[in-house]
N, C-alpha and C. Protein backbone atom coordinates (compact mmCIF):
# COMPACT_ATOMS: atom_id res chain seq x y z
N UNK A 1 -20.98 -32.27 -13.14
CA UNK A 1 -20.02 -31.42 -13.81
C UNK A 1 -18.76 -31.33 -12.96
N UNK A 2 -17.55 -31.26 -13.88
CA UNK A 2 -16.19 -31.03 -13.07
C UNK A 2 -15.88 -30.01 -13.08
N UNK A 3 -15.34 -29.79 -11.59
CA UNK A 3 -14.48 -27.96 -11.66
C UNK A 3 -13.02 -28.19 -10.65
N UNK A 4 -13.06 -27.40 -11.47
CA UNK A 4 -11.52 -26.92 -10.83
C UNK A 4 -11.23 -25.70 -9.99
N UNK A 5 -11.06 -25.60 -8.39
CA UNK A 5 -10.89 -24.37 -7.51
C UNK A 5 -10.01 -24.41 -7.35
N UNK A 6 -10.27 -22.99 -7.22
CA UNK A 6 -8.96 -22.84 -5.82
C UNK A 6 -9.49 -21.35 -4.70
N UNK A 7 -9.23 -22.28 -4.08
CA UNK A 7 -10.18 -21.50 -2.49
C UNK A 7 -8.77 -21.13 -1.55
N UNK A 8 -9.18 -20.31 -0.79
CA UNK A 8 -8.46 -19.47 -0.06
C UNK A 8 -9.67 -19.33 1.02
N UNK A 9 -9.52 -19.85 2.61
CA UNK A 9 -10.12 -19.74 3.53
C UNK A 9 -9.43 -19.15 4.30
N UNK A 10 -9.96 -17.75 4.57
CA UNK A 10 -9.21 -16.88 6.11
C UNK A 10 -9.90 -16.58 7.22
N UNK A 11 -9.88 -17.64 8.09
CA UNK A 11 -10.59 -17.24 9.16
C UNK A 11 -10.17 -15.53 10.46
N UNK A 12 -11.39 -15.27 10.53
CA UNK A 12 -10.96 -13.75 11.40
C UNK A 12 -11.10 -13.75 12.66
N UNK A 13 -10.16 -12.90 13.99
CA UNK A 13 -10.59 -13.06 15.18
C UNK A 13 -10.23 -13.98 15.73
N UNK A 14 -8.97 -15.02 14.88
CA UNK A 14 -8.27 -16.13 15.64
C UNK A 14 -7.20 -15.79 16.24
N UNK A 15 -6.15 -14.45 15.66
CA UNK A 15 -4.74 -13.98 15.61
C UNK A 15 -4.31 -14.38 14.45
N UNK A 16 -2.96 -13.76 14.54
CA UNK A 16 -2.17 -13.78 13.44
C UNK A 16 -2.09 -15.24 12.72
N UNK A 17 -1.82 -16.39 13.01
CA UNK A 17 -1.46 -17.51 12.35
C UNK A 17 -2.94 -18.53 12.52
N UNK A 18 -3.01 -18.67 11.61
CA UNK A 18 -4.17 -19.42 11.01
C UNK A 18 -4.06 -21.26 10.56
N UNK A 19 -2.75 -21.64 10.70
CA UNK A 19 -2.48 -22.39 10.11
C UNK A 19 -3.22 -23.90 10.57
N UNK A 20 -3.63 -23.86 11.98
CA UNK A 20 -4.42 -24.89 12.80
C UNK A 20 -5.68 -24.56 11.87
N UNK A 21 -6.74 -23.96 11.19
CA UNK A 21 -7.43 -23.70 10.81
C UNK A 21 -7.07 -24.03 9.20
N UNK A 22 -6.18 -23.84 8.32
CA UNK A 22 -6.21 -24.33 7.25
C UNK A 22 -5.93 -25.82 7.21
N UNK A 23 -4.97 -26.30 7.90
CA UNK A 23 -4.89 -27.90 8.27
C UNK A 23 -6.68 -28.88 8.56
N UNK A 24 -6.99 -28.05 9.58
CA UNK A 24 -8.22 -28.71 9.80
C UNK A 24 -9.31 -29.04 8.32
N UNK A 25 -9.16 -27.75 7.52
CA UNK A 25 -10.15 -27.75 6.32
C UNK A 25 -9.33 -28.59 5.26
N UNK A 26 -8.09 -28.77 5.65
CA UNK A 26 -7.41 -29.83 4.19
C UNK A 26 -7.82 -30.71 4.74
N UNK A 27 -8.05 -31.53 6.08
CA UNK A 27 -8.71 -32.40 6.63
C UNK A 27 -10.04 -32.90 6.06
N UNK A 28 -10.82 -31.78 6.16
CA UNK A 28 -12.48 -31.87 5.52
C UNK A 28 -12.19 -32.14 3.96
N UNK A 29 -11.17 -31.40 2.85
CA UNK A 29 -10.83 -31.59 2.17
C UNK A 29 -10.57 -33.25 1.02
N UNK A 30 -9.42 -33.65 2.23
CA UNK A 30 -9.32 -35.07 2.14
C UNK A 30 -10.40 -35.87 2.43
N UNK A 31 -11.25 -35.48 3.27
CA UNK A 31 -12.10 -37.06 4.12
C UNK A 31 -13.00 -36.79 3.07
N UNK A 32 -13.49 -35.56 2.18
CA UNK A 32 -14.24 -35.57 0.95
C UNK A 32 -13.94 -36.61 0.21
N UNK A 33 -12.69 -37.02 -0.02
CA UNK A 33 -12.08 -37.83 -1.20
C UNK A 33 -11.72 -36.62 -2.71
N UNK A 34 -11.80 -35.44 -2.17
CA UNK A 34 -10.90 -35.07 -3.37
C UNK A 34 -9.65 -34.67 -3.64
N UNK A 35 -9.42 -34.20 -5.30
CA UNK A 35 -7.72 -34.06 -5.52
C UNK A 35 -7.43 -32.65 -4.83
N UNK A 36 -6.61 -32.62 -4.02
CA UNK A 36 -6.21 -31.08 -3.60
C UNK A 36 -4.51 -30.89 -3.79
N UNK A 37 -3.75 -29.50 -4.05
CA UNK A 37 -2.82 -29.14 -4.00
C UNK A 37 -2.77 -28.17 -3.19
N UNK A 38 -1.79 -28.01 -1.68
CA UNK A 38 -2.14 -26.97 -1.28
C UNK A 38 -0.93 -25.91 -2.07
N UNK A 39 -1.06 -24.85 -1.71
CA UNK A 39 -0.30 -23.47 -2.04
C UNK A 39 0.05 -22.73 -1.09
N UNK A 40 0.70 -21.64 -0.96
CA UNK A 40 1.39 -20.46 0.02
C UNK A 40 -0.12 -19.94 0.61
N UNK A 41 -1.06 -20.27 -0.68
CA UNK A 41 -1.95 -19.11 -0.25
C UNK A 41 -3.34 -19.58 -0.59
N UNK A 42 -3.88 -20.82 -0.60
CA UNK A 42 -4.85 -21.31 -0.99
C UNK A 42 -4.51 -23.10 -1.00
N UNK A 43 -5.84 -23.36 -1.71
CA UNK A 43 -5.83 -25.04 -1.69
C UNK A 43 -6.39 -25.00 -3.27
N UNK A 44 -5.33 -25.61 -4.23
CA UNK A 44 -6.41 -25.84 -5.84
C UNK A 44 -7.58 -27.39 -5.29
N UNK A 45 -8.56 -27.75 -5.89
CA UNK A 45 -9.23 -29.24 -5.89
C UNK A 45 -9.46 -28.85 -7.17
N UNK A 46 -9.99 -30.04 -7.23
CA UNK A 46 -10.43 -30.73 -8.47
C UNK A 46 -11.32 -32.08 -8.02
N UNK A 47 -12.94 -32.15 -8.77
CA UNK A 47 -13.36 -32.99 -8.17
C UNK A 47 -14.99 -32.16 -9.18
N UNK A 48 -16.06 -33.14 -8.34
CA UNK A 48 -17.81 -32.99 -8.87
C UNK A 48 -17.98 -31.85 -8.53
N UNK A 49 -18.58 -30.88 -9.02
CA UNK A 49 -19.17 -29.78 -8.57
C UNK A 49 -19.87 -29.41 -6.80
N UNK A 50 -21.09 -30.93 -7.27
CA UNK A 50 -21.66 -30.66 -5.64
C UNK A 50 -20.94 -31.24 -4.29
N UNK A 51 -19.87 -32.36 -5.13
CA UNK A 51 -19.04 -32.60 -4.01
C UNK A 51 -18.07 -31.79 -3.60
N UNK A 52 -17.22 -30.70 -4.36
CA UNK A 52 -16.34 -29.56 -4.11
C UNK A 52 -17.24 -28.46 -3.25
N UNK A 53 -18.55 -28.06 -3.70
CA UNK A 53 -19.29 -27.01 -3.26
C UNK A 53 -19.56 -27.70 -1.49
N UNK A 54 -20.12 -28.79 -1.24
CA UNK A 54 -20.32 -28.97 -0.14
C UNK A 54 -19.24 -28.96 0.85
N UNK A 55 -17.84 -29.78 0.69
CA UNK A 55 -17.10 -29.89 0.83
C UNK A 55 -16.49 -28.48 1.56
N UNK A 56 -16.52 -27.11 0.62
CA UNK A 56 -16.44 -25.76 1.10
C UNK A 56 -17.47 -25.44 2.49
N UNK A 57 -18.41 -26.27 2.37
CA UNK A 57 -19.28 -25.77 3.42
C UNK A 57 -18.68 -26.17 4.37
N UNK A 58 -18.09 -27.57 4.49
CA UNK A 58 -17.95 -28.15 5.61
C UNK A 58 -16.44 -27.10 6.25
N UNK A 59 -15.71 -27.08 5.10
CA UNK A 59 -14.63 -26.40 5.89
C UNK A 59 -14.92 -24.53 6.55
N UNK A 60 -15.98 -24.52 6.16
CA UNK A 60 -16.56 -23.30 7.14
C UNK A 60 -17.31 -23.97 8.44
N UNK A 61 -17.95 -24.80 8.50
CA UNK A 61 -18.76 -25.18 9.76
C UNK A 61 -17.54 -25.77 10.12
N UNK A 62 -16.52 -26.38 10.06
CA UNK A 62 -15.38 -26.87 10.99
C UNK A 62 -14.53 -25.94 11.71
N UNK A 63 -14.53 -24.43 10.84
CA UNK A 63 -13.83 -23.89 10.87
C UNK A 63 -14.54 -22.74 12.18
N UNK A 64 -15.71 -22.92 11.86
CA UNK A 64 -16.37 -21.94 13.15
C UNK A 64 -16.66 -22.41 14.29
N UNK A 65 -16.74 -23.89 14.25
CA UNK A 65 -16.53 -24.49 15.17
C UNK A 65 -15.57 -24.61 16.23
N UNK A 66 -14.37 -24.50 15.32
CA UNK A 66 -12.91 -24.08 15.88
C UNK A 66 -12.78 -22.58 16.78
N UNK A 67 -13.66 -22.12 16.46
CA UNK A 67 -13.80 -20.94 17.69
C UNK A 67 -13.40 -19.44 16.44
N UNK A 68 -13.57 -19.42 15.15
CA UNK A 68 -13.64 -18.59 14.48
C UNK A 68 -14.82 -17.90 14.29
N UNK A 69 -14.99 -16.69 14.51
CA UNK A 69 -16.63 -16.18 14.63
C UNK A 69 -16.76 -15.81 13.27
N UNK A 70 -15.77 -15.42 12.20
CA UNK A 70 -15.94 -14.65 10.62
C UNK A 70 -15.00 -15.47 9.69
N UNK A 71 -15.43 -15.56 8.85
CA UNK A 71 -14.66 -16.30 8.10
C UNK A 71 -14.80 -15.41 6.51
N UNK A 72 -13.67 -15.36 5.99
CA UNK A 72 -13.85 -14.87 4.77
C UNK A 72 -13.40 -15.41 3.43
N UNK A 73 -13.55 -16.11 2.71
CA UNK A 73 -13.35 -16.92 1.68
C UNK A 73 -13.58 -16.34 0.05
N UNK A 74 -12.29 -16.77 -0.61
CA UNK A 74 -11.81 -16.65 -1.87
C UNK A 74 -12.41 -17.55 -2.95
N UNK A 75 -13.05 -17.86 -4.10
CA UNK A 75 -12.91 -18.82 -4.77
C UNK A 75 -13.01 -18.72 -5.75
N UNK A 76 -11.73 -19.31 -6.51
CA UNK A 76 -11.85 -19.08 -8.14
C UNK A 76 -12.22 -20.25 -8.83
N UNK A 77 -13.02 -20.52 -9.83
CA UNK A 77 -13.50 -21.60 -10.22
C UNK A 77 -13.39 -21.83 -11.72
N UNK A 78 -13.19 -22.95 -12.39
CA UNK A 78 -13.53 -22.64 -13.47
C UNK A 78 -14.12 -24.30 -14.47
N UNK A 79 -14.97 -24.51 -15.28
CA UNK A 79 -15.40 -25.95 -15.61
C UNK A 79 -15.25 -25.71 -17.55
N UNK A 80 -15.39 -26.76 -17.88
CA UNK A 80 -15.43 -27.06 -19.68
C UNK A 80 -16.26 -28.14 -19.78
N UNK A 81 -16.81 -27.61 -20.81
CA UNK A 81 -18.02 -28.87 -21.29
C UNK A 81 -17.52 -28.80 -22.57
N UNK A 82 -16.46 -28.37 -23.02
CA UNK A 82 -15.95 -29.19 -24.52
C UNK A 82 -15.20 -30.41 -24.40
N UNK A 83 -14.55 -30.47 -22.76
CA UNK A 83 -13.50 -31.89 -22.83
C UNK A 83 -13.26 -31.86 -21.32
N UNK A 84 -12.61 -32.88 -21.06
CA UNK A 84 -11.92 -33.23 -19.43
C UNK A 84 -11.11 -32.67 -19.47
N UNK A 85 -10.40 -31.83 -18.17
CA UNK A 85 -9.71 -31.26 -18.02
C UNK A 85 -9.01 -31.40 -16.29
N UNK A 86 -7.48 -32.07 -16.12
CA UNK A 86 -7.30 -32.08 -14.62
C UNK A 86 -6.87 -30.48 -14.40
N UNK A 87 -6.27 -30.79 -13.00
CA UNK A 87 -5.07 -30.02 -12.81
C UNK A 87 -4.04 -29.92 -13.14
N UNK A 88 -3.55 -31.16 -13.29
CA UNK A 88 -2.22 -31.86 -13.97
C UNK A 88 -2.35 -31.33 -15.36
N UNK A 89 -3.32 -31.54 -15.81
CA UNK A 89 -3.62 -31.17 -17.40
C UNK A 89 -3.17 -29.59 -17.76
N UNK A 90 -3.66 -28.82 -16.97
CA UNK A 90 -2.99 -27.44 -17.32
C UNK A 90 -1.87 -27.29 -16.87
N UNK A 91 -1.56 -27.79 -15.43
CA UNK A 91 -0.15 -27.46 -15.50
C UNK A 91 1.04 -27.98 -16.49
N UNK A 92 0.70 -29.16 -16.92
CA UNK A 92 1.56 -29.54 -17.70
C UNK A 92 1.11 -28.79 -19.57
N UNK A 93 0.39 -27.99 -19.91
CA UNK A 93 0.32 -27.34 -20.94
C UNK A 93 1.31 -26.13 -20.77
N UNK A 94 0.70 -25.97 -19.68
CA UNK A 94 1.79 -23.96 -19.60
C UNK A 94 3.29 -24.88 -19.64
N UNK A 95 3.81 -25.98 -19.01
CA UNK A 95 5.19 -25.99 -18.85
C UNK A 95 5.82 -26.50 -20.39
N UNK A 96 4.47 -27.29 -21.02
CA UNK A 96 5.04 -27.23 -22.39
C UNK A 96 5.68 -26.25 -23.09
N UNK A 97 5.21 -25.27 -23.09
CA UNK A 97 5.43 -24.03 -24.02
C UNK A 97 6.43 -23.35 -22.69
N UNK A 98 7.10 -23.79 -21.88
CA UNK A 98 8.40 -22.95 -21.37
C UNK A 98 9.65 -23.73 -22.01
């Protein structure tokens, strides 16, 4: 099954800037082989279910590895079993109708 996230990883107990820590997980991200967009405030993918779900794991075990003891994570998800659906695909519906 395909889904579409978008995850938000905040690691805690690093300081203020996190950004060595979101780089590293777009890392795990990519070497997955999936589609990602990052954002101000998250990463959308798009990709297999168990390959997106594991994929999240890894960017927590990379991420605690990195010397983060808590990690707290966002994820909004969403799949269709009436049709295929990208990312591209919705974004380009909403901009239709602007």
């Amino acid at each position: 099954m395909n889904v579409i996230m978008d995850l938000c990883v905040v690691p805690m107990g690093v300081g203020v800037s996190v950004s060595e820590y979101i780089a590293a997980c777009q890392d795990v991200l990519k070497g997955a082989g999936l589609k990602t967009e990052l954002h101000a405030y998250g990463t959308n993918i798009e990709g297999e279910w168990d390959q997106v779900m594991a994929a999240v794991k890894e960017c927590h075990l990379k991420v605690h590895k990195m010397g983060a003891p808590r990690i707290t994570t966002t994820i909004k998800m969403g799949t269709r079993s009436d049709r295929s659906q990208t990312m591209a695909d919705k974004i380009s519906s909403v901009q239709g109708k602007l």
